[in-house]
Protein backbone atom coordinates (compact mmCIF):
# COMPACT_ATOMS: atom_id res chain seq x y z
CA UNK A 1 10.43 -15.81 22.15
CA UNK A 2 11.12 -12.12 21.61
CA UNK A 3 13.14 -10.67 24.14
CA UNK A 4 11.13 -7.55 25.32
CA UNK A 5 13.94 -5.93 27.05
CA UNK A 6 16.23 -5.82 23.82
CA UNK A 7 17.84 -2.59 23.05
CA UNK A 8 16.20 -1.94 19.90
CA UNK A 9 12.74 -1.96 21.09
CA UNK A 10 14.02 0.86 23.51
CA UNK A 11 16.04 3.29 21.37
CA UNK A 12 17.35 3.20 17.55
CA UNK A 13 19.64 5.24 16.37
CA UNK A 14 18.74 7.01 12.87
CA UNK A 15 22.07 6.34 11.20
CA UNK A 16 21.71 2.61 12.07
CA UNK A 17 18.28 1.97 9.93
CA UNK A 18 17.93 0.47 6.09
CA UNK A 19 14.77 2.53 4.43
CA UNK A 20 12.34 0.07 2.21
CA UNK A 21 10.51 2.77 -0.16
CA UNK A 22 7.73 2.50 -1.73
CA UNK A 23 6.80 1.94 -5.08
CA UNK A 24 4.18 3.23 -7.64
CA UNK A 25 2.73 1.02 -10.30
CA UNK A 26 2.44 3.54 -13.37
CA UNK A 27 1.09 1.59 -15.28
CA UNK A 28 -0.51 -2.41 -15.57
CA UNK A 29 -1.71 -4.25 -18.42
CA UNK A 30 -2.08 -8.25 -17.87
CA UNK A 31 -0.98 -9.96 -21.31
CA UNK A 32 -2.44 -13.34 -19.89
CA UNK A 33 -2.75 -16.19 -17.73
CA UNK A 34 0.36 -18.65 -17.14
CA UNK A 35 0.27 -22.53 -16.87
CA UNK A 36 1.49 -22.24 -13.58
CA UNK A 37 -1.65 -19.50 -12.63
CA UNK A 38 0.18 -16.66 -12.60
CA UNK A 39 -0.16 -13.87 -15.19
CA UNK A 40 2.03 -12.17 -17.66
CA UNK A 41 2.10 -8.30 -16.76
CA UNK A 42 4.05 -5.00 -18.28
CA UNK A 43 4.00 -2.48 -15.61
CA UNK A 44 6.05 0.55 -14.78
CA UNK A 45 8.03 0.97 -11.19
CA UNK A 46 9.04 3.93 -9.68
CA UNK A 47 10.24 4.67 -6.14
CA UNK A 48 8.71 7.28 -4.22
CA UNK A 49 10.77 8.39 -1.18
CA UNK A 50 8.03 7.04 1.62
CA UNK A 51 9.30 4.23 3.45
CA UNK A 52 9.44 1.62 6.13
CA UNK A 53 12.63 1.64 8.19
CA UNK A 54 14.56 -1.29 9.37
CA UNK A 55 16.81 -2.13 11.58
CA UNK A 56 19.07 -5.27 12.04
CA UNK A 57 21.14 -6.57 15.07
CA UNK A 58 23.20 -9.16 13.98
CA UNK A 59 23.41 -12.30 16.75
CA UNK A 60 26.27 -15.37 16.69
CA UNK A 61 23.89 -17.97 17.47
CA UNK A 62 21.76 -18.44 14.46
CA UNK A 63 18.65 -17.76 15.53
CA UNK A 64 16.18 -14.71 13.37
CA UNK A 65 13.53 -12.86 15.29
CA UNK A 66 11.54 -10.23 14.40
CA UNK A 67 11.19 -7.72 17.58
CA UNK A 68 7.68 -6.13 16.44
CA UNK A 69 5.62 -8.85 14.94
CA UNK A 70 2.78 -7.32 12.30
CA UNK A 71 -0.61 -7.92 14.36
CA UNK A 72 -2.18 -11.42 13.19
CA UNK A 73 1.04 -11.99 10.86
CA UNK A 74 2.89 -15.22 12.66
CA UNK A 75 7.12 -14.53 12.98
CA UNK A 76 7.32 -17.85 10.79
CA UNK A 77 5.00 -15.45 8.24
CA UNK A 78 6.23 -12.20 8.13
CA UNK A 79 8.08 -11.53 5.27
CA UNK A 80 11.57 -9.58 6.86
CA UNK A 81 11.62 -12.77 8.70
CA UNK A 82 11.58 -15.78 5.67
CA UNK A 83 14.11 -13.23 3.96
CA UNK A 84 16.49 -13.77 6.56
CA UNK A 85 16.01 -17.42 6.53
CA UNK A 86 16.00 -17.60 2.63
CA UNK A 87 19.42 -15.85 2.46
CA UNK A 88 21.23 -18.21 5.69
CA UNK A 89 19.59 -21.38 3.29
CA UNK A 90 21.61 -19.92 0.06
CA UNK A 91 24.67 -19.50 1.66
CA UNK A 92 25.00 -21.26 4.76
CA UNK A 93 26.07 -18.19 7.09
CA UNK A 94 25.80 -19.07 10.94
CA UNK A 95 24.68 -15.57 11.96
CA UNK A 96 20.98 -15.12 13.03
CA UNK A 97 19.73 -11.34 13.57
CA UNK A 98 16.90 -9.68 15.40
CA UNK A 99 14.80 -7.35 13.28
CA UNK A 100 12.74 -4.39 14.01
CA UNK A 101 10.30 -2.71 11.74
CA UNK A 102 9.04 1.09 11.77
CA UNK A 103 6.19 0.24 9.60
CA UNK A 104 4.87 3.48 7.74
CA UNK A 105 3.46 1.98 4.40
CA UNK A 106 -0.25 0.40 4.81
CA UNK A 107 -0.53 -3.51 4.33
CA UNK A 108 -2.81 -4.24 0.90
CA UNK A 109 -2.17 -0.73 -0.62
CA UNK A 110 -0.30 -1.96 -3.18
CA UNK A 111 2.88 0.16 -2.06
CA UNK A 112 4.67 -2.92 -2.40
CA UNK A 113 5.83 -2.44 1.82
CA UNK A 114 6.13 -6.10 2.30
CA UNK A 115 7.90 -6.78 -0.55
CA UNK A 116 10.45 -3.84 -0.02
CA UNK A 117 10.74 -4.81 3.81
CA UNK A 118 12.02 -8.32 2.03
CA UNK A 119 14.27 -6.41 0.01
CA UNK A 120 15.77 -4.24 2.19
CA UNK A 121 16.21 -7.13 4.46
CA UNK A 122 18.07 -9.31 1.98
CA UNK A 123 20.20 -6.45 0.76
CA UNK A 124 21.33 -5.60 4.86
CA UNK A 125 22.22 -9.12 5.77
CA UNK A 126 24.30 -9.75 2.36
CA UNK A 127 26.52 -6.87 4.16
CA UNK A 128 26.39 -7.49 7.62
CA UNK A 129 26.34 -11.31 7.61
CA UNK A 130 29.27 -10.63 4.75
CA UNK A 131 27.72 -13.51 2.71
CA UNK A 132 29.01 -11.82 -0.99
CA UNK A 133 25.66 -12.21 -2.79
CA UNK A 134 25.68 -10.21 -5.82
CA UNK A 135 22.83 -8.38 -7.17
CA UNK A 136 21.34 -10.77 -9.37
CA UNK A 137 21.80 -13.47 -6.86
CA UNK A 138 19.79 -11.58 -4.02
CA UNK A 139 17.66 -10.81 -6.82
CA UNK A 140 16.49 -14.56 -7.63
CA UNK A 141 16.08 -15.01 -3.76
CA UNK A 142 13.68 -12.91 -3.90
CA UNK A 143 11.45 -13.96 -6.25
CA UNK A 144 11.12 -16.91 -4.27
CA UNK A 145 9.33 -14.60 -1.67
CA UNK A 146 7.42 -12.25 -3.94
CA UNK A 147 7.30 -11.35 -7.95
CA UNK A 148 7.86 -7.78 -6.49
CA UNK A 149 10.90 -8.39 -4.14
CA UNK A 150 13.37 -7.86 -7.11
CA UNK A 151 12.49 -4.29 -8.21
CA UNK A 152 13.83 -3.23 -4.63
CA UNK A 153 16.44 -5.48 -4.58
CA UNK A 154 17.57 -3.87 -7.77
CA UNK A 155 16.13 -0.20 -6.52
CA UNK A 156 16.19 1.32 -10.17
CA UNK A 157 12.25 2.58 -11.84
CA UNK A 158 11.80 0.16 -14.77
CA UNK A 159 9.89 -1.39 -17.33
CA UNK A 160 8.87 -4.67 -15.63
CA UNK A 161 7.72 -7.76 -17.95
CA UNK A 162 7.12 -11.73 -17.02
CA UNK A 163 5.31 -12.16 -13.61
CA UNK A 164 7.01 -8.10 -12.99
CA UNK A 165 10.56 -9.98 -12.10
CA UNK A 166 11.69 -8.94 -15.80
CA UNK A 167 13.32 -5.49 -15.54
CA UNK A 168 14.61 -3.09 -17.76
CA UNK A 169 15.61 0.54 -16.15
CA UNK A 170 13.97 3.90 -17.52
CA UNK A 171 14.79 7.18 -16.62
CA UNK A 172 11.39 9.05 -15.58
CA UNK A 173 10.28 12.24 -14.93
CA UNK A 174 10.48 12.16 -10.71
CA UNK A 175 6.94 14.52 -10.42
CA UNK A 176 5.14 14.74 -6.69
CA UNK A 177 2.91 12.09 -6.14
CA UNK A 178 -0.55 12.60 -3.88
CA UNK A 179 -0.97 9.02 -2.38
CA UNK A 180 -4.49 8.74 -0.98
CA UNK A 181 -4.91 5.63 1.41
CA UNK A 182 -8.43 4.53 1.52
CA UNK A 183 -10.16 2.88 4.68
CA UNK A 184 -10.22 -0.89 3.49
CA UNK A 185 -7.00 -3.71 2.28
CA UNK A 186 -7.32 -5.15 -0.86
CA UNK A 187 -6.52 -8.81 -1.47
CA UNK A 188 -4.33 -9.41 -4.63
CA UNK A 189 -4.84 -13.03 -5.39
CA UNK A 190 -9.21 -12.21 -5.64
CA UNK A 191 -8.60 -9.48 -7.70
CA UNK A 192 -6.41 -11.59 -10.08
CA UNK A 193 -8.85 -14.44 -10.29
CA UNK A 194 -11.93 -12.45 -10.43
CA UNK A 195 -14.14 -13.31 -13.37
CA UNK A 196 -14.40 -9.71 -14.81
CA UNK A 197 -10.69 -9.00 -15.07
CA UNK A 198 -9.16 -7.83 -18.20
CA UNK A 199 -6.20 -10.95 -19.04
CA UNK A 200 -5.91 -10.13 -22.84
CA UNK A 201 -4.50 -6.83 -22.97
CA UNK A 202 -2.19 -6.46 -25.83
CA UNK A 203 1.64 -5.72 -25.23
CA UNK A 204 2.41 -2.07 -25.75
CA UNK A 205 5.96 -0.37 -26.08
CA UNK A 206 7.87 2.07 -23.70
CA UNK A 207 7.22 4.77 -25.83
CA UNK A 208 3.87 4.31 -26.03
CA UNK A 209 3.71 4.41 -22.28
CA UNK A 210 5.71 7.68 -22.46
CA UNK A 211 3.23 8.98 -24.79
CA UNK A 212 0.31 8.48 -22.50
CA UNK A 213 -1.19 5.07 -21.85
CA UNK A 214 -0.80 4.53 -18.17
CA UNK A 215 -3.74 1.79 -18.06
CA UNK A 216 -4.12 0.03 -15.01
CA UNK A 217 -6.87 -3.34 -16.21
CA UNK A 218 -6.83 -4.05 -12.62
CA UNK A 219 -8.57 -0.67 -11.91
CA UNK A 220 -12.12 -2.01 -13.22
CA UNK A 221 -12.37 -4.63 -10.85
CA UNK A 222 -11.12 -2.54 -7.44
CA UNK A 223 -13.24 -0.01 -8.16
CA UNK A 224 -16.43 -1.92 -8.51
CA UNK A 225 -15.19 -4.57 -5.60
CA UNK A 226 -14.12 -1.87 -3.29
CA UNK A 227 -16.22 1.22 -3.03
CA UNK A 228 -13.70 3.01 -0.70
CA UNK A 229 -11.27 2.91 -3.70
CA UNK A 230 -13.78 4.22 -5.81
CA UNK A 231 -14.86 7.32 -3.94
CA UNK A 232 -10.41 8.00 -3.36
CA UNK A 233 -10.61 7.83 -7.34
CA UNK A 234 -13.60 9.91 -7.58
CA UNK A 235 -12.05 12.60 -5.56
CA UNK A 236 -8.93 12.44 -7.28
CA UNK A 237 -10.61 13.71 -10.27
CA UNK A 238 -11.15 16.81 -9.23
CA UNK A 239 -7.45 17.59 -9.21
CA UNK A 240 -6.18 15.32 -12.30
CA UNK A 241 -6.33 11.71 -13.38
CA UNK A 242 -6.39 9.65 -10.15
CA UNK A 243 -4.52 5.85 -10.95
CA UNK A 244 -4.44 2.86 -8.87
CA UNK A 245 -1.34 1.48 -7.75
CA UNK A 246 -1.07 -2.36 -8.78
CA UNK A 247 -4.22 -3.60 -7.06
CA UNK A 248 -4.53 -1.04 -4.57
CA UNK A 249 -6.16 0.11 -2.42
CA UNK A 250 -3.21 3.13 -2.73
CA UNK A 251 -4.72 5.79 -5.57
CA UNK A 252 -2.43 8.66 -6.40
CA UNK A 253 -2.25 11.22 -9.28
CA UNK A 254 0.40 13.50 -9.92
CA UNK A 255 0.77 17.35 -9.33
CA UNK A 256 4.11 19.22 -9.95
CA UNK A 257 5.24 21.11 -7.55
CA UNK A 258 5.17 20.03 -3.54
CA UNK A 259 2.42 23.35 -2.71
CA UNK A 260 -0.29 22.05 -4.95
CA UNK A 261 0.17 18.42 -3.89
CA UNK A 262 0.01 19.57 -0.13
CA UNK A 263 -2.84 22.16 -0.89
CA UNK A 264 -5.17 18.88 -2.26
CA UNK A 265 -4.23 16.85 1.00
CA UNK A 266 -5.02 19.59 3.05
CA UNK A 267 -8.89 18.94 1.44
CA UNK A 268 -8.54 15.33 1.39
CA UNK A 269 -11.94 13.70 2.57
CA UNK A 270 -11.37 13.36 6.50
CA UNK A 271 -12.34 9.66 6.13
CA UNK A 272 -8.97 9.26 3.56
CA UNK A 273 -5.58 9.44 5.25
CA UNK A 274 -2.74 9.94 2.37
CA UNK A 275 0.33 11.73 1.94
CA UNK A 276 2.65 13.63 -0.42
CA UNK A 277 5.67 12.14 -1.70
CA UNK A 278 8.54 12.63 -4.93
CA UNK A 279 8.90 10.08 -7.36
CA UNK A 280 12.49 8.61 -7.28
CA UNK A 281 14.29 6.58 -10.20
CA UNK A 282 17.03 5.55 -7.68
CA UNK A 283 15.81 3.45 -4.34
CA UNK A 284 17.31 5.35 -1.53
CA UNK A 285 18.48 1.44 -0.56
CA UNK A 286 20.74 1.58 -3.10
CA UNK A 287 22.64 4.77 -1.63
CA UNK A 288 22.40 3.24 1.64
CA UNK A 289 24.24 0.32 0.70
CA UNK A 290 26.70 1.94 -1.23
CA UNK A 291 27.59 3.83 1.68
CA UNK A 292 28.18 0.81 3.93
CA UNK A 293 29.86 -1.16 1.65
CA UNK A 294 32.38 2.44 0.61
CA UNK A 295 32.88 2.35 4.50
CA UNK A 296 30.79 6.09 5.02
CA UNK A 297 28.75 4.21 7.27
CA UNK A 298 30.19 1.36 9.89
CA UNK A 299 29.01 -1.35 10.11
CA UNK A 300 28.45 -3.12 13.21
């Protein structure tokens, strides 16, 4: 039972939380279907500096809570929650921790927020339960919760092959992203087994990504599934090419400079919330980490 008079559901200091960005998919082509019913992707990743914020109070008796449960998401569920309980199973720590969650990113906008609460979650307890999980290690933890967990685990953009867990850095341009959240949640696994989805896409290279083809093949099927998405996309258009992120329902498209990205949200349909953000090739986990571990930051 969560204990509603704990100190972190009162005040929170800002130097004590863990950010969990967001990401962008740039670009998604699906290569094919797996035996085991997944699919083989190439995407793009990049950061952009919008994020959930976490914070973590470590307790000596074992037990993991989450403080601010995710309406109709069960503790047992939510995702901060089985990352905590995946990383005590790998190494056998005795600490438990309470967790608390200033959510910010919209579930099923394909933002990855979930996944990157996971992350974030995974890379805080390796340092404050001093369990000595290296990179690669928290990394293969957290596939087991999500084919996106590792890209934030490993907060670099990159080329991102095999289910997405396959990652190879790039250094990006870092533009100003208009993120348009449209009224409705998107459900991954129906877009991935719809009937009309493009699984055949041929592989391309970096460079041909670099040179322009940003396709998303899930894009098709939101936008005739979801009409929300479509009219976000259709608006978009106006002010450049509007892109889905991985299934959505997030649509962005890039400006660059900060005025004209702000200008266009200031004429955003009133039904559409979104926001402006940068593009980052460098999580702002990572730096948050470093600092901890350097001893900038104490920790508790």
């Amino acid at each position: 039972m969560t204990d509603t008079h704990h100190p972190l559901l009162k005040e929170r200091d800002p130097a004590d939380a863990w950010p969990a960005p967001a990401k962008l998919n740039l670009m998604l082509r699906i290569l094919g279907r797996r035996p085991d019913g997944y699919h083989n992707l190439q995407t793009v990743f990049q950061f952009i500096d919008r994020c959930d914020w976490l914070w973590f109070s470590v307790r000596p008796d074992g037990q993991i809570h989450r403080l601010n449960l995710v309406p109709g998401v069960a503790e047992s569920e939510d995702l901060t929650v089985r990352a905590a309980h995946a990383l005590k199973q790998a190494t056998g720590c005795p600490l438990g921790v309470d967790i608390y969650c200033d959510k910010q990113l919209p579930l099923g906008g394909g933002l990855g927020g979930g996944s990157s609460d996971a992350a974030t979650t995974l890379v805080a307890l390796n340092q404050l339960w001093g369990t000595g999980v290296d990179e690669d290690g928290l990394a293969r933890i957290g596939l087991t919760l999500g084919a996106d967990v590792p890209i934030f685990v490993r907060g670099r953009a990159a080329w991102g092959e095999g289910v997405g867990e396959i990652l190879e850095p790039v250094d990006l341009p870092q533009p100003w992203y208009l993120v348009l959240v449209p009224a409705c949640s998107v459900a991954t696994g129906a877009v991935f087994q719809h009937p009309e989805l493009t699984r055949d896409s041929k592989p391309i290279t970096i460079l041909e990504f670099l040179s322009g083809d940003a396709r998303n093949d899930c894009l098709p099927v939101v936008r005739r599934c979801y009409p929300e998405v479509a009219a976000a996309l259709d608006w978009l258009s106006a002010w450049g090419e509007g892109r889905l992120t991985g299934t959505g329902a997030c649509v962005f498209a890039v400006f660059a400079d900060l005025e004209h990205a702000i200008d266009a949200l200031r004429q955003a349909p009133p039904a559409v919330s979104g926001f402006v953000a940068r593009g980052l090739n460098r999580s702002p986990l990572l730096d948050r980490s470093i600092n901890v571990r350097s001893g900038t930051i104490a920790v508790p």
